[in-house]
Every structure is written in structure tokens, then in C-alpha cells.
N, C-alpha and C. Protein backbone atom coordinates (compact mmCIF):
# COMPACT_ATOMS: atom_id res chain seq x y z
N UNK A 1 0.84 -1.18 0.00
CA UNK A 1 0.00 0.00 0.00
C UNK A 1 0.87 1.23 0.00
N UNK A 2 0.43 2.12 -1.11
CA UNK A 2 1.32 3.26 -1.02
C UNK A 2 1.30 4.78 -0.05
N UNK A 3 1.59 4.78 0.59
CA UNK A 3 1.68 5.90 1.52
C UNK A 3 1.37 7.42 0.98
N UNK A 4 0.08 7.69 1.57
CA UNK A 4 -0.51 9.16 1.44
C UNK A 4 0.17 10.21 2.10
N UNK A 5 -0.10 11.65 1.99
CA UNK A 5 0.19 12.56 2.62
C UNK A 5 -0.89 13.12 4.01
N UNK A 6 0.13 12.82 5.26
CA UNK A 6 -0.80 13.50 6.47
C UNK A 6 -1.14 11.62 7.01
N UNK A 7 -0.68 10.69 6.32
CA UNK A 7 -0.78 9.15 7.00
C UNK A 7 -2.89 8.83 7.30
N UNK A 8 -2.66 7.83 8.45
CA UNK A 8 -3.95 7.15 8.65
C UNK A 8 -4.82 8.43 9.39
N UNK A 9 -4.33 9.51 10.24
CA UNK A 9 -5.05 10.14 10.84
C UNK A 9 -5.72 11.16 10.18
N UNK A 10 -5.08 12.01 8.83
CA UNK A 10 -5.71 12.55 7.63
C UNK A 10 -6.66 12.02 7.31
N UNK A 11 -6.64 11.04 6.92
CA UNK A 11 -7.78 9.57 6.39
C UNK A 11 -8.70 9.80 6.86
N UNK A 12 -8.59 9.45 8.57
CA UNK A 12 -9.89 9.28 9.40
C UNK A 12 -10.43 10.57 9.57
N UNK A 13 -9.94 11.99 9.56
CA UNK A 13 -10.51 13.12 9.29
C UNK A 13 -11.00 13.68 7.99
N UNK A 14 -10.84 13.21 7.46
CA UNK A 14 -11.26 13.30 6.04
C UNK A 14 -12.60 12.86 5.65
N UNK A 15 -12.44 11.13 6.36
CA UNK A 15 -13.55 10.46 6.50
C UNK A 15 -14.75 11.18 7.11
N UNK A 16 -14.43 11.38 8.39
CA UNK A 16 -15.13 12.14 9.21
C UNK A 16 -16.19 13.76 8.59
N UNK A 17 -15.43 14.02 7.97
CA UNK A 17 -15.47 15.09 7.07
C UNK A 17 -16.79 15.12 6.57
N UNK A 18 -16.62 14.35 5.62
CA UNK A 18 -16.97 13.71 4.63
C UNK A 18 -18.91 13.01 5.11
N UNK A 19 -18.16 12.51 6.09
CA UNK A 19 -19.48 11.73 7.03
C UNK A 19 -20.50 13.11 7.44
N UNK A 20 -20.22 14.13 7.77
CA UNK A 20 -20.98 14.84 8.07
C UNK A 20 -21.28 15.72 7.00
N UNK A 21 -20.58 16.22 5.88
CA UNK A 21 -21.21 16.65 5.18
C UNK A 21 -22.52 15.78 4.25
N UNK A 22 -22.58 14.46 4.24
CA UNK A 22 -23.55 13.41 3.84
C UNK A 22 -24.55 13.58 4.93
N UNK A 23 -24.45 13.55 6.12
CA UNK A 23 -25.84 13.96 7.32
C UNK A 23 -26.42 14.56 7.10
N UNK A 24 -25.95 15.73 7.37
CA UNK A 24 -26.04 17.65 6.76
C UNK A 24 -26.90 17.23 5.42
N UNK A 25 -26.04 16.94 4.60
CA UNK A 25 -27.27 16.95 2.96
C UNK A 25 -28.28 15.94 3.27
N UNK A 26 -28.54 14.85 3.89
CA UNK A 26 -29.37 13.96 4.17
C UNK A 26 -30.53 15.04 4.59
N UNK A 27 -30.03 15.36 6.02
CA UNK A 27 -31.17 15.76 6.48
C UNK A 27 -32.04 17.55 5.87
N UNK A 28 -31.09 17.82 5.52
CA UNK A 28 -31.68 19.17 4.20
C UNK A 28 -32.57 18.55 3.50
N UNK A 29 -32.38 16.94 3.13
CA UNK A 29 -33.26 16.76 1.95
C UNK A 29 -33.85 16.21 2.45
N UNK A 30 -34.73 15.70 3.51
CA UNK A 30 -35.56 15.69 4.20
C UNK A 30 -36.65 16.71 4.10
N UNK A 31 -36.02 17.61 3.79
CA UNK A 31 -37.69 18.83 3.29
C UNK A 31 -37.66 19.14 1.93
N UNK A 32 -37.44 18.05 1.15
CA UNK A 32 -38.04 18.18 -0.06
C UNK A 32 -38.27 17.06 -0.39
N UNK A 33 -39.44 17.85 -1.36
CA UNK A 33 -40.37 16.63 -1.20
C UNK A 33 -40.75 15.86 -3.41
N UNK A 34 -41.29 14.55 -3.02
CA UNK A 34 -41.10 14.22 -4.22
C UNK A 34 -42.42 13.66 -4.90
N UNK A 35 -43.04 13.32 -5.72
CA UNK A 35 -44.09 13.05 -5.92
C UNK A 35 -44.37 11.89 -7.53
N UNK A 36 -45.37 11.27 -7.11
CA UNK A 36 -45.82 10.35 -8.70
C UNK A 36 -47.17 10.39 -8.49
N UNK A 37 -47.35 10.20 -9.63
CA UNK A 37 -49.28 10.29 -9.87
C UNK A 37 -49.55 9.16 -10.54
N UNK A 38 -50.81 8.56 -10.40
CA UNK A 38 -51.44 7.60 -11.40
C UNK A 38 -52.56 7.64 -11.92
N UNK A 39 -52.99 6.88 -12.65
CA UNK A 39 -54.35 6.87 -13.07
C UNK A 39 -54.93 8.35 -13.84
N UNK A 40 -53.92 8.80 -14.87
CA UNK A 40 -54.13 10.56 -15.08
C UNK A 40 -53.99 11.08 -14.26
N UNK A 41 -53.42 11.02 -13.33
CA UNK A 41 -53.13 12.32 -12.21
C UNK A 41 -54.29 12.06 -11.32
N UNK A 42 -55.10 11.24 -11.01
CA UNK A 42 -56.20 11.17 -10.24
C UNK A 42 -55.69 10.35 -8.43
N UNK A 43 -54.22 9.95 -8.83
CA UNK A 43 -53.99 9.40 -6.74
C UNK A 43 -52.55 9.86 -7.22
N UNK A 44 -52.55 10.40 -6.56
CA UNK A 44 -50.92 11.70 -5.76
C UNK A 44 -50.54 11.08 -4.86
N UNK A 45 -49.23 10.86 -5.03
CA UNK A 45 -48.29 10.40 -3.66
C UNK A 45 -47.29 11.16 -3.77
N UNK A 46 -47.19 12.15 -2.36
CA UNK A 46 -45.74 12.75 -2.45
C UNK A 46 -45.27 12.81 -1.12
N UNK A 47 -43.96 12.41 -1.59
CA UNK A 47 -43.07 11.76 0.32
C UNK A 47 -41.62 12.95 0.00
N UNK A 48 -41.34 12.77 1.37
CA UNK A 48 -40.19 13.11 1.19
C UNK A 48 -38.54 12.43 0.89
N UNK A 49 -37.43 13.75 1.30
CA UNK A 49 -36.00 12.73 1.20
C UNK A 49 -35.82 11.93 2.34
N UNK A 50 -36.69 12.26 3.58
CA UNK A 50 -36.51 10.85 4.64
C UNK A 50 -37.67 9.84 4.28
N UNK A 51 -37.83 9.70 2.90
CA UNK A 51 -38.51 8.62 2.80
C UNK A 51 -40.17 8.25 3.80
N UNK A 52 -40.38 9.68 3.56
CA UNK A 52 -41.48 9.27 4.55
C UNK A 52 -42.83 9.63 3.75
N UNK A 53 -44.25 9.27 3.74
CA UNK A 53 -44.91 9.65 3.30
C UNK A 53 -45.78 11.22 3.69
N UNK A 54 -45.75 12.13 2.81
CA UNK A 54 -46.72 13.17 3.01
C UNK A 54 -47.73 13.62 2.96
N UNK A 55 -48.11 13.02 1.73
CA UNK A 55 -49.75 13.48 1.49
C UNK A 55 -50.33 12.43 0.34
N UNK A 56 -51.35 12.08 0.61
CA UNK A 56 -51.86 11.28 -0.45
C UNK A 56 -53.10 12.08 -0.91
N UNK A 57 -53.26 12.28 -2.39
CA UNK A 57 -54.30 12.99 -2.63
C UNK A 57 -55.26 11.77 -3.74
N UNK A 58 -56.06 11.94 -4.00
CA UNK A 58 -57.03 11.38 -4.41
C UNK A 58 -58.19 11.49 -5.15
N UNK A 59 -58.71 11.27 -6.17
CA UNK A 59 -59.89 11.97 -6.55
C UNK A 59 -61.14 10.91 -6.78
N UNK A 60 -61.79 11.06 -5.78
CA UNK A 60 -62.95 10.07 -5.89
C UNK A 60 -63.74 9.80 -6.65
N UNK A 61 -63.71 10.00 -8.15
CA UNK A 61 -64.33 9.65 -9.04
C UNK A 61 -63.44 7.90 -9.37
N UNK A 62 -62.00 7.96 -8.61
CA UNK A 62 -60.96 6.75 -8.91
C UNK A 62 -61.88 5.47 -8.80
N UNK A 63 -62.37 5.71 -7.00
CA UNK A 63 -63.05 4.94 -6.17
C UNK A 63 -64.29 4.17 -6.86
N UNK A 64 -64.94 5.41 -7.87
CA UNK A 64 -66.38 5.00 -8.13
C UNK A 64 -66.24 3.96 -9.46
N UNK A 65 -65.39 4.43 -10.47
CA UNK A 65 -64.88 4.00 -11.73
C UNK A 65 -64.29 2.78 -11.33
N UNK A 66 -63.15 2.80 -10.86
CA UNK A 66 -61.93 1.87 -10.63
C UNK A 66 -62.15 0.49 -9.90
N UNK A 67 -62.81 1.03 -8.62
CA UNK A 67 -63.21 0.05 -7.03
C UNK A 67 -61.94 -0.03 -6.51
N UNK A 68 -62.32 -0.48 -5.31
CA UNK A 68 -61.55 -0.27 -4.08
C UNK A 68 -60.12 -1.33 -4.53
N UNK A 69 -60.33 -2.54 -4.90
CA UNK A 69 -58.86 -2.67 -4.84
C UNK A 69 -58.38 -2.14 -5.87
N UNK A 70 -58.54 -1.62 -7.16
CA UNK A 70 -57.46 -1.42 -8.02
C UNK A 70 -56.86 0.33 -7.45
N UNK A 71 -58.08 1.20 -6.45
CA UNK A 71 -57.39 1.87 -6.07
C UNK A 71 -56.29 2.11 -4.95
N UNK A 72 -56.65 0.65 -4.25
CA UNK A 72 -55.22 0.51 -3.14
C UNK A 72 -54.33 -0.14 -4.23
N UNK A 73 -54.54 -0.69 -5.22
CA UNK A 73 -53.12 -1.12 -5.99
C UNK A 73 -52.19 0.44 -6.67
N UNK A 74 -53.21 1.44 -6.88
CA UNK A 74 -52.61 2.48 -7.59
C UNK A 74 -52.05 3.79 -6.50
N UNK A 75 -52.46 3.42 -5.31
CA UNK A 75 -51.88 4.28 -4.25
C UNK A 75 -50.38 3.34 -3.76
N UNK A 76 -50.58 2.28 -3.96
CA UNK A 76 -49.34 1.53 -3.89
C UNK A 76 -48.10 1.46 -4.88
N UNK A 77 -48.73 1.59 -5.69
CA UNK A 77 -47.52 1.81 -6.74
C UNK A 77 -46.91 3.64 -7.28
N UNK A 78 -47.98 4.36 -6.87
CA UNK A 78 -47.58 5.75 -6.70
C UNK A 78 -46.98 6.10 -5.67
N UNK A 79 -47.18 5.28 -4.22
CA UNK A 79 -45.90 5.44 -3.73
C UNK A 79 -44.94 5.31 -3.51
N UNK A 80 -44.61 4.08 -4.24
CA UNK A 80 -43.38 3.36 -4.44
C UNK A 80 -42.82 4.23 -5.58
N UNK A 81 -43.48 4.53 -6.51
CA UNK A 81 -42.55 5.46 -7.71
C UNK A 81 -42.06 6.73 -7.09
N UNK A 82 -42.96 7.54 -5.86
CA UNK A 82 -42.35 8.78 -5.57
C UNK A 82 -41.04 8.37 -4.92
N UNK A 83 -40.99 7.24 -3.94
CA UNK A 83 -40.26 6.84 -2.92
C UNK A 83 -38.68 6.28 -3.64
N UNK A 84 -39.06 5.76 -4.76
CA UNK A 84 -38.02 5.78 -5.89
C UNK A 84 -37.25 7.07 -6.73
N UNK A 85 -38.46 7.97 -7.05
CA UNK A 85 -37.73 9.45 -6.93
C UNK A 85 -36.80 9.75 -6.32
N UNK A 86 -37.40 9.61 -5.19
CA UNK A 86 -36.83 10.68 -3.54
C UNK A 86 -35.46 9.47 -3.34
N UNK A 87 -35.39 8.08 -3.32
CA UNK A 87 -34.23 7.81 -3.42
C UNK A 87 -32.89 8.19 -4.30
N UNK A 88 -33.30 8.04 -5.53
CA UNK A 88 -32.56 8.18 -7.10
C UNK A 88 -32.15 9.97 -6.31
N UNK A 89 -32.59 10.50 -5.80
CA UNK A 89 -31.91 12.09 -5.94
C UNK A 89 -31.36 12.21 -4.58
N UNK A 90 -31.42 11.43 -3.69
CA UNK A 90 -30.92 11.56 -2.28
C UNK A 90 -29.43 10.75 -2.24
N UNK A 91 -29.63 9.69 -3.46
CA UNK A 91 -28.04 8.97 -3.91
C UNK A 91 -27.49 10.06 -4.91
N UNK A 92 -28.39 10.58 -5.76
CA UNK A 92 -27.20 11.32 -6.51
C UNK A 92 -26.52 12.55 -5.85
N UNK A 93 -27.78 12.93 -4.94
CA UNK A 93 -26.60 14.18 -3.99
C UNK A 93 -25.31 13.83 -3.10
N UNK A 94 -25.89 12.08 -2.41
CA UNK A 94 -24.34 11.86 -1.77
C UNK A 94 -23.09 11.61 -3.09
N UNK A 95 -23.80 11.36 -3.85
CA UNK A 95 -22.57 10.98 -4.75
C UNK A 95 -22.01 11.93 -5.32
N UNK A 96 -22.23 13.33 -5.28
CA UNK A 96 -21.94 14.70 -5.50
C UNK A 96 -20.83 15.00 -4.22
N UNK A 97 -21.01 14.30 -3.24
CA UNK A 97 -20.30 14.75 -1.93
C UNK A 97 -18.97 13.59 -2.36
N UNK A 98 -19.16 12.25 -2.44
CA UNK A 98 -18.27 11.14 -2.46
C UNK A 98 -17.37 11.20 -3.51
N UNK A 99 -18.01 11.76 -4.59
CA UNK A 99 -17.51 11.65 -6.02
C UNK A 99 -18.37 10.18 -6.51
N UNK A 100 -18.85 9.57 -6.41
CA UNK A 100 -19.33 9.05 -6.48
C UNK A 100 -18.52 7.24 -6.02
N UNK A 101 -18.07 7.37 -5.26
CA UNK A 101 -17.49 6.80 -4.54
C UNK A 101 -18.02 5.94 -3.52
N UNK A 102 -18.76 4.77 -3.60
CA UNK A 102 -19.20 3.93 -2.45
C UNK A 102 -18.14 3.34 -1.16
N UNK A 103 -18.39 4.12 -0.41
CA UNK A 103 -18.00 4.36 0.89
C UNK A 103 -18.64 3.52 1.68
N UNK A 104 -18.82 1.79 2.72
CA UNK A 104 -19.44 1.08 3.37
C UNK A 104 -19.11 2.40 4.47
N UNK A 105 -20.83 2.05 4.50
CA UNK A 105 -21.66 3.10 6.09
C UNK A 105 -21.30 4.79 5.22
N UNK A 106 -21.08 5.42 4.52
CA UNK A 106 -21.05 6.27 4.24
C UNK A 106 -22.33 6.72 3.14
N UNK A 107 -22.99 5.96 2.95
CA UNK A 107 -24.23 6.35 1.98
C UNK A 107 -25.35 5.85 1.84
């Protein structure tokens, strides 16, 4: 192994560094928020970057047309697509911090 400048303790501050600027952007993106629609725009799911759900919107004509299970199948899969959003942009911001660099426990 070839020897860096500033040795193992650079490293681990660097690391460290590094580790908190990924928190820091984590939790910033925590208030933004992401969204998918289905059925023409008629069931809204939008969560945020902590992966959490926010609001489900709905338009009850879904209910009357559709019936009840195909509209829990389409609130299910609209939230899985926002929740896929909100992932895909919460990895590309750490990877803006990493270089895109997979770091175990760092992302």
C-alpha cells in the first residue's frame, strides 16, 4: 500500500469530514419533497428525502370508476414510484459529496 500525505489520521478526518457533510445533505433533503401520480393524475403520492410519506391525494371519481382494490393497488404503486424518486436524488446528492465513490456506512 502506497503511503498518502498526512498518513492514517488525515484519512480518518477526512472520513469524518466527509461523514458529516452526507448527514447535513441527508437531512436538508428531508424537506423536499417528491411526488408520482397515477391513473391521469387522479392518486398523488408525495413523500419526502426521509422517505417518509406526506400526502396522499385522491380523486374520488378513482373509487367510483376503478373500485376499491385497483385503487389501493394504484396508491401503492404511486408510492413506491415517488419513494423511488426521492431515493434516485438523495443517492445522486451523496454521490456529488463522495464523487461518487461507495464508501461502506457512508451512503
Amino acid at each position: 500500500m502506497k503511503n498518502f500525505r498526512g498518513g492514517m489520521g488525515e484519512l480518518m478526518r477526512q472520513a469524518s469530514r466527509m461523514q458529516r457533510k452526507i448527514e447535513a445533505r441527508r437531512e436538508a433533503l428531508k424537506d423536499e419533497t417528491y411526488e408520482a401520480t397515477m391513473a391521469d393524475d387522479r392518486v398523488k403520492v408525495t413523500v419526502n428525502g426521509g422517505a417518509e410519506v406526506v400526502r396522499v391525494e385522491l380523486d374520488p371519481t378513482v373509487l367510483e370508476q376503478e373500485g376499491l382494490e385497483l385503487l389501493q393497488d394504484l396508491i401503492v404503486a404511486a408510492t413506491n414510484a415517488a419513494l423511488t424518486k426521492a431515493r434516485e436524488s438523495v443517492d445522486a446528492e451523496i454521490d456529488k459529496i463522495t464523487g461518487g465513490v461507495k464508501l461502506p456506512g457512508m451512503g
